[in-house]
PDB file of N, CA and C in Angstrom:
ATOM      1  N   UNK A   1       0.831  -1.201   0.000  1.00  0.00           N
ATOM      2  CA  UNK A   1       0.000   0.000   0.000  1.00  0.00           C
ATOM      3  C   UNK A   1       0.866   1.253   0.000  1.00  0.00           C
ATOM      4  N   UNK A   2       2.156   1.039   0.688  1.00  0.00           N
ATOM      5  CA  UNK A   2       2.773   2.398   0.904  1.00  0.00           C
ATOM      6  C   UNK A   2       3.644   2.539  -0.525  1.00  0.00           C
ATOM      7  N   UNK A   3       3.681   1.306  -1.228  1.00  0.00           N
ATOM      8  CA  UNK A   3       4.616   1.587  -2.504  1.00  0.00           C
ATOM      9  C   UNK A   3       3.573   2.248  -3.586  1.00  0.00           C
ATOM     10  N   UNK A   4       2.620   1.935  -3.408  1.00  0.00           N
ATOM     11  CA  UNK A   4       1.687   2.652  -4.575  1.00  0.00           C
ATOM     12  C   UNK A   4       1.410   3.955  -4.642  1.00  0.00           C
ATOM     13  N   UNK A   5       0.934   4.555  -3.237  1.00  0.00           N
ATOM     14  CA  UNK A   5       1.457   6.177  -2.384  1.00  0.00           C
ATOM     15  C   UNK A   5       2.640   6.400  -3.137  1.00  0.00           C
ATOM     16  N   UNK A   6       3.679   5.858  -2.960  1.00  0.00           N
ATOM     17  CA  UNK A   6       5.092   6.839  -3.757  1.00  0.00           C
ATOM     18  C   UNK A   6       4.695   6.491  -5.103  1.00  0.00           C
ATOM     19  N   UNK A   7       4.190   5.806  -5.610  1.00  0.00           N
ATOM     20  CA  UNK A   7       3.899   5.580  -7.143  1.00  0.00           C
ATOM     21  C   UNK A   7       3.326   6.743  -7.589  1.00  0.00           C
ATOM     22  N   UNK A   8       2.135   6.915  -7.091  1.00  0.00           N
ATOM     23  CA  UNK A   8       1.087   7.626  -7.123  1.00  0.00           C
ATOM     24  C   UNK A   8       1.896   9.041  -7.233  1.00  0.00           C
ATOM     25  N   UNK A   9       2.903   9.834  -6.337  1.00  0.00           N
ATOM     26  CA  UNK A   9       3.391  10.793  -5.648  1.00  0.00           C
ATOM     27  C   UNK A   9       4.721  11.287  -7.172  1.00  0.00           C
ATOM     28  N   UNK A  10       5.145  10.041  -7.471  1.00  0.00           N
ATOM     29  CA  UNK A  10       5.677  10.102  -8.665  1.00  0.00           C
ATOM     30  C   UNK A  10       5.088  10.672  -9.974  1.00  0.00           C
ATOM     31  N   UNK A  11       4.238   9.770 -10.316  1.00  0.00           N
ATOM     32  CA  UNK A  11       3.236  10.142 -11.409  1.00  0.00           C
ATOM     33  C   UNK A  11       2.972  11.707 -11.233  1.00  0.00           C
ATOM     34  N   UNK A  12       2.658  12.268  -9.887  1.00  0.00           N
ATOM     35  CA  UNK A  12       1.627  14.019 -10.150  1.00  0.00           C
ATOM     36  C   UNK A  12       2.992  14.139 -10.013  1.00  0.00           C
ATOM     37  N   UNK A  13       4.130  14.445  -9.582  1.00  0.00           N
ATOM     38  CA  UNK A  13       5.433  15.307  -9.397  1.00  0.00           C
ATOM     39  C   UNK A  13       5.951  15.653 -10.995  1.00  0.00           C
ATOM     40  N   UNK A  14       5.424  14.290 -12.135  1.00  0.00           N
ATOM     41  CA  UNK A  14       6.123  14.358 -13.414  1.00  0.00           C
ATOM     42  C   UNK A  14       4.952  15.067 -13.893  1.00  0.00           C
ATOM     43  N   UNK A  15       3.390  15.019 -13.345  1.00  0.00           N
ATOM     44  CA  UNK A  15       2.214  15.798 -14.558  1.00  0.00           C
ATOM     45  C   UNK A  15       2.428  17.130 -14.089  1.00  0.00           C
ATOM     46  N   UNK A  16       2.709  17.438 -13.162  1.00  0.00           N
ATOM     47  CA  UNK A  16       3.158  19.087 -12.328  1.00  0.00           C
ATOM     48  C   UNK A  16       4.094  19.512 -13.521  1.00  0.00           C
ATOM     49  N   UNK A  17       5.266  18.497 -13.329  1.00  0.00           N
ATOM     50  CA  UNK A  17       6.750  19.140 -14.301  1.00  0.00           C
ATOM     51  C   UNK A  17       6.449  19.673 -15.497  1.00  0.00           C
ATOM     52  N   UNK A  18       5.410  18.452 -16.318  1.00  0.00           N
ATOM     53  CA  UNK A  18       5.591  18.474 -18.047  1.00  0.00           C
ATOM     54  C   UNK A  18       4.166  20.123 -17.716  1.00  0.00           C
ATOM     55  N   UNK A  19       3.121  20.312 -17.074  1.00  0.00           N
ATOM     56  CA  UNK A  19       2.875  21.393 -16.990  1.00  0.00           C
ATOM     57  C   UNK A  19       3.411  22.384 -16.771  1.00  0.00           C
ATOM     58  N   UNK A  20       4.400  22.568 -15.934  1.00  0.00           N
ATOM     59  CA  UNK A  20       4.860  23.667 -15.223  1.00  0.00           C
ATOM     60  C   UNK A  20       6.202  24.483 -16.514  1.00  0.00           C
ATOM     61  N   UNK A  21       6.606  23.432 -17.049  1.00  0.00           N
ATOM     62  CA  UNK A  21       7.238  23.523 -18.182  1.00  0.00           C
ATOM     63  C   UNK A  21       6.768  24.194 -19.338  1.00  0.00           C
ATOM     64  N   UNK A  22       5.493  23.273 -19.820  1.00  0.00           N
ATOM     65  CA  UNK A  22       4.406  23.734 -20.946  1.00  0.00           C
ATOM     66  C   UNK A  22       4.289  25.414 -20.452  1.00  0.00           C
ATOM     67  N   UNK A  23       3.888  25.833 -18.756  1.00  0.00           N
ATOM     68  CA  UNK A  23       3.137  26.749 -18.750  1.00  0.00           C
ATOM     69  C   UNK A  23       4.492  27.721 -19.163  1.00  0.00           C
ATOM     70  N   UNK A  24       5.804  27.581 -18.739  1.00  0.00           N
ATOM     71  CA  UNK A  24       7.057  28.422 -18.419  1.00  0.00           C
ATOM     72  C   UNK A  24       7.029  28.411 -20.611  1.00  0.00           C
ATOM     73  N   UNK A  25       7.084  27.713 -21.436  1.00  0.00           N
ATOM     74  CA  UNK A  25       7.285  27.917 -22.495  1.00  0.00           C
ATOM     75  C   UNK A  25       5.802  28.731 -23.151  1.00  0.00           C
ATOM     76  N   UNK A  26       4.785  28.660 -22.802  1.00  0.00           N
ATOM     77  CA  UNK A  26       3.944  29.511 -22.847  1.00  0.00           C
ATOM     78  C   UNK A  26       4.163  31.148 -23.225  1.00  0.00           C
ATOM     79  N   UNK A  27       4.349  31.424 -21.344  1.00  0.00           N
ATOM     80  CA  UNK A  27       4.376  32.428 -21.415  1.00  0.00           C
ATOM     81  C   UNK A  27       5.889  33.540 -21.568  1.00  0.00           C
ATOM     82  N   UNK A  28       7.257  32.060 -21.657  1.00  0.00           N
ATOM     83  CA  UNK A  28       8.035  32.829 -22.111  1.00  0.00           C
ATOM     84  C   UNK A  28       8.608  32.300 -23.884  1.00  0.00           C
ATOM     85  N   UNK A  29       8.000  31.853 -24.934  1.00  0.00           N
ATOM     86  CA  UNK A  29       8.213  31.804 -26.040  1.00  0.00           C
ATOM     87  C   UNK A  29       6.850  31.832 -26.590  1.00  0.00           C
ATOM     88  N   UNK A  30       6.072  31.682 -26.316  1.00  0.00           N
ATOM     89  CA  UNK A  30       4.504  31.549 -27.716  1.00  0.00           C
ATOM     90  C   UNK A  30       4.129  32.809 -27.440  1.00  0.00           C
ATOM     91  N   UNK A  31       3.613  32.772 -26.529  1.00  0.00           N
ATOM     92  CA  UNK A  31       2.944  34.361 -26.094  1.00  0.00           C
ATOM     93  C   UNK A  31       3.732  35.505 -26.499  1.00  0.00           C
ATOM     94  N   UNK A  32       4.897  35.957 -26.014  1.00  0.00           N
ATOM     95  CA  UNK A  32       5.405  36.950 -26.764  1.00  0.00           C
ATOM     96  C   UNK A  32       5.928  37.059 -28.147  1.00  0.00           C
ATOM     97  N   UNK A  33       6.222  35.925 -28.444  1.00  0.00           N
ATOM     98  CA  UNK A  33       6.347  35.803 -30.132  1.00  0.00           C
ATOM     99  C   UNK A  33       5.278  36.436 -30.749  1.00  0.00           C
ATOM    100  N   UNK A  34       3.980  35.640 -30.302  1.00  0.00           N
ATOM    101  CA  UNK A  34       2.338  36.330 -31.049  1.00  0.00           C
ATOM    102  C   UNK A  34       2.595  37.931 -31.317  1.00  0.00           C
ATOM    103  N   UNK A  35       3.110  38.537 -29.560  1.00  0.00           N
ATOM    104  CA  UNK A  35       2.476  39.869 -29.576  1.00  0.00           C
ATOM    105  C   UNK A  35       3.436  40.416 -30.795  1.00  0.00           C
ATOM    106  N   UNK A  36       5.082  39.835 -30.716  1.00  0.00           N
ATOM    107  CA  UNK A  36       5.449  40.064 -31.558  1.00  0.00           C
ATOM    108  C   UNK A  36       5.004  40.427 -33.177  1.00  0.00           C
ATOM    109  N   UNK A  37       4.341  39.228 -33.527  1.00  0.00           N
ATOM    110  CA  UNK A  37       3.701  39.010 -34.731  1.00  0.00           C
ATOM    111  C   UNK A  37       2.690  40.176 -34.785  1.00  0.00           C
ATOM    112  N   UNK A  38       1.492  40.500 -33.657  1.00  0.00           N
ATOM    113  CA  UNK A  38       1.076  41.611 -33.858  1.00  0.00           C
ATOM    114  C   UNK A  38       1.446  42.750 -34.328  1.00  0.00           C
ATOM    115  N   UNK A  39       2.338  42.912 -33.561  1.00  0.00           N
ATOM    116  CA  UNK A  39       3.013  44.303 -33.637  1.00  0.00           C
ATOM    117  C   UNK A  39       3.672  44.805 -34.871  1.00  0.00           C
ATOM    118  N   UNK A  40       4.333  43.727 -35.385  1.00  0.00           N
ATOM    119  CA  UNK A  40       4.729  43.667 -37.268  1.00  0.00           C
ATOM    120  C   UNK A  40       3.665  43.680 -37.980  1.00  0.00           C
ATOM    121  N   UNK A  41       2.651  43.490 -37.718  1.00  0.00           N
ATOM    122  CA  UNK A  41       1.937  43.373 -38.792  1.00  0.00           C
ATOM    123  C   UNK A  41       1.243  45.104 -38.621  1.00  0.00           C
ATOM    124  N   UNK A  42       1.475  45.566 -37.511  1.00  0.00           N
ATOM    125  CA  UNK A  42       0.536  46.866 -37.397  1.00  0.00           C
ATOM    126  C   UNK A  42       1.350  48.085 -38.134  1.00  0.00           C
ATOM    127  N   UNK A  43       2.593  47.659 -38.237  1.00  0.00           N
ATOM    128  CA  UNK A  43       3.620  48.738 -39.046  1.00  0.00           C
ATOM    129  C   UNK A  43       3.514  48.899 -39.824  1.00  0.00           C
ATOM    130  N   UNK A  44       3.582  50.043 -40.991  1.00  0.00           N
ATOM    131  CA  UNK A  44       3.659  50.648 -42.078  1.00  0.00           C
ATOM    132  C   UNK A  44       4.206  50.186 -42.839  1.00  0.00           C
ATOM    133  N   UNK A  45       4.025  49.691 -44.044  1.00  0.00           N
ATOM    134  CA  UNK A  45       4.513  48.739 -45.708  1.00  0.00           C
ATOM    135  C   UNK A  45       4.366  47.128 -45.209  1.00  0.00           C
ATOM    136  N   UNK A  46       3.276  47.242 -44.317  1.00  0.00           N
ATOM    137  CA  UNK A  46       2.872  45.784 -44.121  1.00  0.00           C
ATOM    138  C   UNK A  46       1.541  45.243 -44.730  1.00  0.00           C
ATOM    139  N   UNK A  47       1.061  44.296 -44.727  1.00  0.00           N
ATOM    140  CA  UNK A  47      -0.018  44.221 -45.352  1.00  0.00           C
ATOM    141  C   UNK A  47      -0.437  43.602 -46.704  1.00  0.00           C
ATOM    142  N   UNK A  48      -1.672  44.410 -47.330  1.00  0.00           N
ATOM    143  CA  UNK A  48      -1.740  44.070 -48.639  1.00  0.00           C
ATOM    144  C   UNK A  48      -0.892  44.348 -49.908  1.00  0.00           C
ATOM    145  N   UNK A  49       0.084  45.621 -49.329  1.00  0.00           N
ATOM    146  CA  UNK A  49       0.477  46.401 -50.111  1.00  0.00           C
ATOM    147  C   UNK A  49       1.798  45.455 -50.716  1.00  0.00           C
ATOM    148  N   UNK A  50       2.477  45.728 -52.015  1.00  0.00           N
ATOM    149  CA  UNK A  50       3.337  45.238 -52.439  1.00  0.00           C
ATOM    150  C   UNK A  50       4.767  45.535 -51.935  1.00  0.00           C
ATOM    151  N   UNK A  51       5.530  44.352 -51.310  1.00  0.00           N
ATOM    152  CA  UNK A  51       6.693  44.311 -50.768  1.00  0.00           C
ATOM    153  C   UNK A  51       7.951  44.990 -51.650  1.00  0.00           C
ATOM    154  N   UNK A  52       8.469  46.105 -51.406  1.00  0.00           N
ATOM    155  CA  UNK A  52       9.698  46.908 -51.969  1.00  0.00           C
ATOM    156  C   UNK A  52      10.617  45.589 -52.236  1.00  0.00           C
ATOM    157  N   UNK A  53      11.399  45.835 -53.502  1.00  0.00           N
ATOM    158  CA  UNK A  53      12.455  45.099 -53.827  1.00  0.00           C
ATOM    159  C   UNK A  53      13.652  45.250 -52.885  1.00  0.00           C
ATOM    160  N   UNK A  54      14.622  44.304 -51.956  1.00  0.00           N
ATOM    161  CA  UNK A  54      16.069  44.623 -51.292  1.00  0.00           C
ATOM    162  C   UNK A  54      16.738  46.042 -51.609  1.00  0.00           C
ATOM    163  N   UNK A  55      17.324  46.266 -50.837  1.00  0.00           N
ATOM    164  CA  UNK A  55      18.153  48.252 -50.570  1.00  0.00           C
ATOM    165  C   UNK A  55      18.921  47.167 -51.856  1.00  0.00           C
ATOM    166  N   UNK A  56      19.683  48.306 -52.910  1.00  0.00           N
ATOM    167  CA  UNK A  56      20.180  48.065 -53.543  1.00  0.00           C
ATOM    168  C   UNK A  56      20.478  47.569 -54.979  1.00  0.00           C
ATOM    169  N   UNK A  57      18.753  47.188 -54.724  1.00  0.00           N
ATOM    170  CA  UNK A  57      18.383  46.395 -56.105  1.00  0.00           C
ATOM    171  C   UNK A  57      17.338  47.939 -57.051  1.00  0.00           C
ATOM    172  N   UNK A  58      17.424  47.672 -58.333  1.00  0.00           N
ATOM    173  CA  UNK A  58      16.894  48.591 -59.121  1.00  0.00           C
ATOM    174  C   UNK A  58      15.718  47.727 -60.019  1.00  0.00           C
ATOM    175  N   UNK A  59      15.364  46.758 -59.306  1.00  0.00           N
ATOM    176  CA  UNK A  59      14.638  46.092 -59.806  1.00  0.00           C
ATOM    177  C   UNK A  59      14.618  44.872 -60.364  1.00  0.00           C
ATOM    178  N   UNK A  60      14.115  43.502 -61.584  1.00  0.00           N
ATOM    179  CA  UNK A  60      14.376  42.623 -61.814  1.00  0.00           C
ATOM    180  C   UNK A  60      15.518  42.716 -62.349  1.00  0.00           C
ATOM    181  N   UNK A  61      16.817  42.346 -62.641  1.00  0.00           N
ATOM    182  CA  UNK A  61      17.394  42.040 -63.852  1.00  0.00           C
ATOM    183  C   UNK A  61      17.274  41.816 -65.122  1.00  0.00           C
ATOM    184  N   UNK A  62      18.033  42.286 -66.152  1.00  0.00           N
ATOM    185  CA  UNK A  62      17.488  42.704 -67.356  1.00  0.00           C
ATOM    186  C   UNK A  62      18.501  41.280 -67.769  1.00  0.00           C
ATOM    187  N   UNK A  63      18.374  40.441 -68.422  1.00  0.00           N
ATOM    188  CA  UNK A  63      19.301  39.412 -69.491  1.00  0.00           C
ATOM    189  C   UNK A  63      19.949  39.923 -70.504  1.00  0.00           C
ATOM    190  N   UNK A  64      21.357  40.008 -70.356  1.00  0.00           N
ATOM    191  CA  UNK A  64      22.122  40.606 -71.610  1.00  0.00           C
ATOM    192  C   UNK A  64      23.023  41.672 -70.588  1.00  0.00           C
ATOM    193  N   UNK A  65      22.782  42.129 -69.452  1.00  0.00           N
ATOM    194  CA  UNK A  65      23.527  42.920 -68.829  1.00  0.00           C
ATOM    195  C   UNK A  65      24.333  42.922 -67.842  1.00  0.00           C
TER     196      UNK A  65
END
């Protein structure tokens, strides 16, 4: 009877962990990533609008040049 008690005591100590873990990656990688993601998307040349070509570029390349 008393080995099943530590059995038992085992089992919630590891469903605590893999939660306590889940909750710690939660709220320190998903959650602020999102707000992240919000926040880019609320900035200016975001959106529907058409993405500027790279600093530097003058546009597609022409063949022959």
């Amino acid at each position: 009877r008393k080995i099943l008690a530590a059995e038992v005591w085992q089992f919630l100590m590891v469903a605590v962990g893999f939660f306590g873990v889940a909750l710690l990656w939660l709220f320190v990688v998903y959650l602020p990533g999102r707000t992240m993601e919000r926040w880019e998307d609320q900035r200016p040349g975001r959106g529907d609008r058409e993405i500027p070509p790279p600093a530097g570029s003058d546009g597609p390349s022409k063949p022959g040049t």
